[in-house]
C-alpha atoms as a PDB file:
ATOM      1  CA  UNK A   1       0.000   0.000   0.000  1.00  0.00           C
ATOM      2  CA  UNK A   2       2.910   2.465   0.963  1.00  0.00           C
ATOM      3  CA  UNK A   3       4.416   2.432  -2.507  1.00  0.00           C
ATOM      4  CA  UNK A   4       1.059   3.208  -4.067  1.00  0.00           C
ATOM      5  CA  UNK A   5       0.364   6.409  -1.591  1.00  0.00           C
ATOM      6  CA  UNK A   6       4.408   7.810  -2.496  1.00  0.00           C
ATOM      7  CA  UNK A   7       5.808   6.565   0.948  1.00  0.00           C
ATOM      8  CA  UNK A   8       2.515   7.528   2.994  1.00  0.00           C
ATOM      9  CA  UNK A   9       1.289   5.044   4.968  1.00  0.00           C
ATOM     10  CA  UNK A  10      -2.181   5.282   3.922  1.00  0.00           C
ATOM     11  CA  UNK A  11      -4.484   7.318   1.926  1.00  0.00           C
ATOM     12  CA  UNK A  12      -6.050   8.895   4.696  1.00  0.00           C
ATOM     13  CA  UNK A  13      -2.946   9.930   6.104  1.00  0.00           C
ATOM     14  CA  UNK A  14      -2.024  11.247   3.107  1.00  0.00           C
ATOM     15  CA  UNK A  15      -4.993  13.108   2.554  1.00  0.00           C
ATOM     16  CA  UNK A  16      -5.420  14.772   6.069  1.00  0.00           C
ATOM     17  CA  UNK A  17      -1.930  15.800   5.331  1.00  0.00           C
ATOM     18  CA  UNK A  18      -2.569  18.050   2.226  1.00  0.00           C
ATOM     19  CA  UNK A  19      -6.420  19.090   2.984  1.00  0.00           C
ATOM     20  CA  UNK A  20      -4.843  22.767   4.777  1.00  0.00           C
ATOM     21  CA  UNK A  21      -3.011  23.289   2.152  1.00  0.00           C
ATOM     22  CA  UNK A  22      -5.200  22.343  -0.672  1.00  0.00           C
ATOM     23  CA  UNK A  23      -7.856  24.485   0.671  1.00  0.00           C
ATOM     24  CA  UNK A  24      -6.063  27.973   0.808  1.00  0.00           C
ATOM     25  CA  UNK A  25      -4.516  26.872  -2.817  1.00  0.00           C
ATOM     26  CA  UNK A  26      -8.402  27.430  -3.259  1.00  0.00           C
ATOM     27  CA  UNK A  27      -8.669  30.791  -1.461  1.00  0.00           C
ATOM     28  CA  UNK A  28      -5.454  31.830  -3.824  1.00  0.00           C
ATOM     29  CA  UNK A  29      -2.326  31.613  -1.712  1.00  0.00           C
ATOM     30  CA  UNK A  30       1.118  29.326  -2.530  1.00  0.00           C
ATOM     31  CA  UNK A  31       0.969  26.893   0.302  1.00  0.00           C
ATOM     32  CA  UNK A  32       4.957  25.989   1.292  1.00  0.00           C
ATOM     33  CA  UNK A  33       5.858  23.037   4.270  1.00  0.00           C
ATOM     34  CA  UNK A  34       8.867  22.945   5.419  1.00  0.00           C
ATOM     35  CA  UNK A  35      11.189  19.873   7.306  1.00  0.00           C
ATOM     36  CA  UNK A  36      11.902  21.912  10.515  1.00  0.00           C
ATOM     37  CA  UNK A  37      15.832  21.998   9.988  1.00  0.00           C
ATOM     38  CA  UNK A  38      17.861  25.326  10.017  1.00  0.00           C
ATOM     39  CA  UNK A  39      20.669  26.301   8.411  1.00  0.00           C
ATOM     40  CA  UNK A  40      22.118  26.550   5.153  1.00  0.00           C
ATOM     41  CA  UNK A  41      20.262  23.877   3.401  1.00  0.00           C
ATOM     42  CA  UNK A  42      16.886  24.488   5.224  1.00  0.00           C
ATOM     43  CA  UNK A  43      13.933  25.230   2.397  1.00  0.00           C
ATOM     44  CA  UNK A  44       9.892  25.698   2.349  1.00  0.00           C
ATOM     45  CA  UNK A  45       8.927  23.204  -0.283  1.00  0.00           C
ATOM     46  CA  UNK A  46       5.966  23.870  -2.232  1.00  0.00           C
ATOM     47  CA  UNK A  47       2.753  21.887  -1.540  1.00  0.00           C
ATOM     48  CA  UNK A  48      -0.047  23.241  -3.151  1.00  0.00           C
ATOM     49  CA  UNK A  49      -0.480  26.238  -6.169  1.00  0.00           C
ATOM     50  CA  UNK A  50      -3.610  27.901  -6.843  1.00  0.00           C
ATOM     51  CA  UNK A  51      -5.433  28.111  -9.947  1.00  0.00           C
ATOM     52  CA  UNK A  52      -5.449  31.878  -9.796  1.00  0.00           C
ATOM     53  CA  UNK A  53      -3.249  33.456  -7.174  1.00  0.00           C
ATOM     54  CA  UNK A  54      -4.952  36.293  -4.465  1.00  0.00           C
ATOM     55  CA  UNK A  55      -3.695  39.850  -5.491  1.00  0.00           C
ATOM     56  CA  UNK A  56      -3.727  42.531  -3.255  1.00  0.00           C
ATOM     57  CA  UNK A  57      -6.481  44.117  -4.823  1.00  0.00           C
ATOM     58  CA  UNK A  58      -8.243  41.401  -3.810  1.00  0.00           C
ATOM     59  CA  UNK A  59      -8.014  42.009  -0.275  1.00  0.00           C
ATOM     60  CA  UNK A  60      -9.626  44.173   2.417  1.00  0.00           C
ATOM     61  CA  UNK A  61      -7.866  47.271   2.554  1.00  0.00           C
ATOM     62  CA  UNK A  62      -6.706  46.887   6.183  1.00  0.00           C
ATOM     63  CA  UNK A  63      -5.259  43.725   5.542  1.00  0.00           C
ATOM     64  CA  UNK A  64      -3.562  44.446   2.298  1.00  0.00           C
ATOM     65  CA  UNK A  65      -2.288  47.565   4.615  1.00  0.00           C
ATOM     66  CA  UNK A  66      -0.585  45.172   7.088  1.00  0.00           C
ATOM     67  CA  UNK A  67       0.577  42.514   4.067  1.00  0.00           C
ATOM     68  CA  UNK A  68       2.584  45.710   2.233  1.00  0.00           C
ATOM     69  CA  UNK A  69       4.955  45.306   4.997  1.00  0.00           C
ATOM     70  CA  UNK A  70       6.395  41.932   4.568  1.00  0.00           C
ATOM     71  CA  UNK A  71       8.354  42.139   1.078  1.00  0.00           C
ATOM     72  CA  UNK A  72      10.515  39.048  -0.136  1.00  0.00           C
ATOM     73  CA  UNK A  73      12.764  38.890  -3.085  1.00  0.00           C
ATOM     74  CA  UNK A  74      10.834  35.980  -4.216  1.00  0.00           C
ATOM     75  CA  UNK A  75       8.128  35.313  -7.050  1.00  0.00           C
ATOM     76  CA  UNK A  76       6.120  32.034  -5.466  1.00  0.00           C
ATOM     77  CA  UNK A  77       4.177  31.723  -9.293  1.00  0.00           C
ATOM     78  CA  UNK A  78       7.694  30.417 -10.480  1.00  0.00           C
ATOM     79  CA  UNK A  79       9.478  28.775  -7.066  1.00  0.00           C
ATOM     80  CA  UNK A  80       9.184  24.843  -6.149  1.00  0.00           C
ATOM     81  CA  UNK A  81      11.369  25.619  -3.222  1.00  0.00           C
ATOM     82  CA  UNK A  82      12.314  28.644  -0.756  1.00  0.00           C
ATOM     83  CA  UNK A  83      15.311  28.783   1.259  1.00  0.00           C
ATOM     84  CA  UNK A  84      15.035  29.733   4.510  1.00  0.00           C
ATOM     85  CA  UNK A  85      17.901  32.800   4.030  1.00  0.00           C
ATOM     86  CA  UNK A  86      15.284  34.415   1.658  1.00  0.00           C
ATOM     87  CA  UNK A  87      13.179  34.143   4.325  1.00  0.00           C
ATOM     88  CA  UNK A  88      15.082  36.514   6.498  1.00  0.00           C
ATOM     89  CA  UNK A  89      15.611  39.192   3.987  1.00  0.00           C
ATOM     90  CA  UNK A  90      16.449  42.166   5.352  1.00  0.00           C
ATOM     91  CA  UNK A  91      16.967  44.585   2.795  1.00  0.00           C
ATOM     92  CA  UNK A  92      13.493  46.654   2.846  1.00  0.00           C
END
């Protein structure tokens, strides 16, 4: 069974795993997991993309307010993986 669910143990496992992320693929965000290491090779891995990505014009005005303050030197429509350095950019 484990080599037809990709190294899961089951489908349900498997399943519960990526429902979270699925669903706010469907609201329009890049969903990214990560393995919990740090360091140099330590990277968010992406899990699920949505069919049409949330803009900030399609957000409340308040919250697109406090979202204008994170900035990353990243495009998520064209990134499988993040490192966690470009996480910590600094440069604003």
């Amino acid at each position: 069974m484990a080599a037809r669910c990709r190294g899961w143990k089951d489908v349900v496992a498997r399943d519960r795993y990526l429902r979270s992320f699925i669903q706010a693929a469907r609201r329009g965000m890049f969903s990214y997991n990560t393995e919990m290491q740090r360091g140099p090779d330590a990277k968010y891995y992406l899990v699920a993309k949505p069919g049409k990505p949330l803009r900030m014009s399609d957000l409340p005005s308040e919250i697109g307010a406090i979202l204008s303050k994170t900035h990353a030197p990243v495009s998520f429509a064209i990134r499988e993986y993040i490192t966690e350095a470009e996480t910590l950019y600094t440069g604003i």
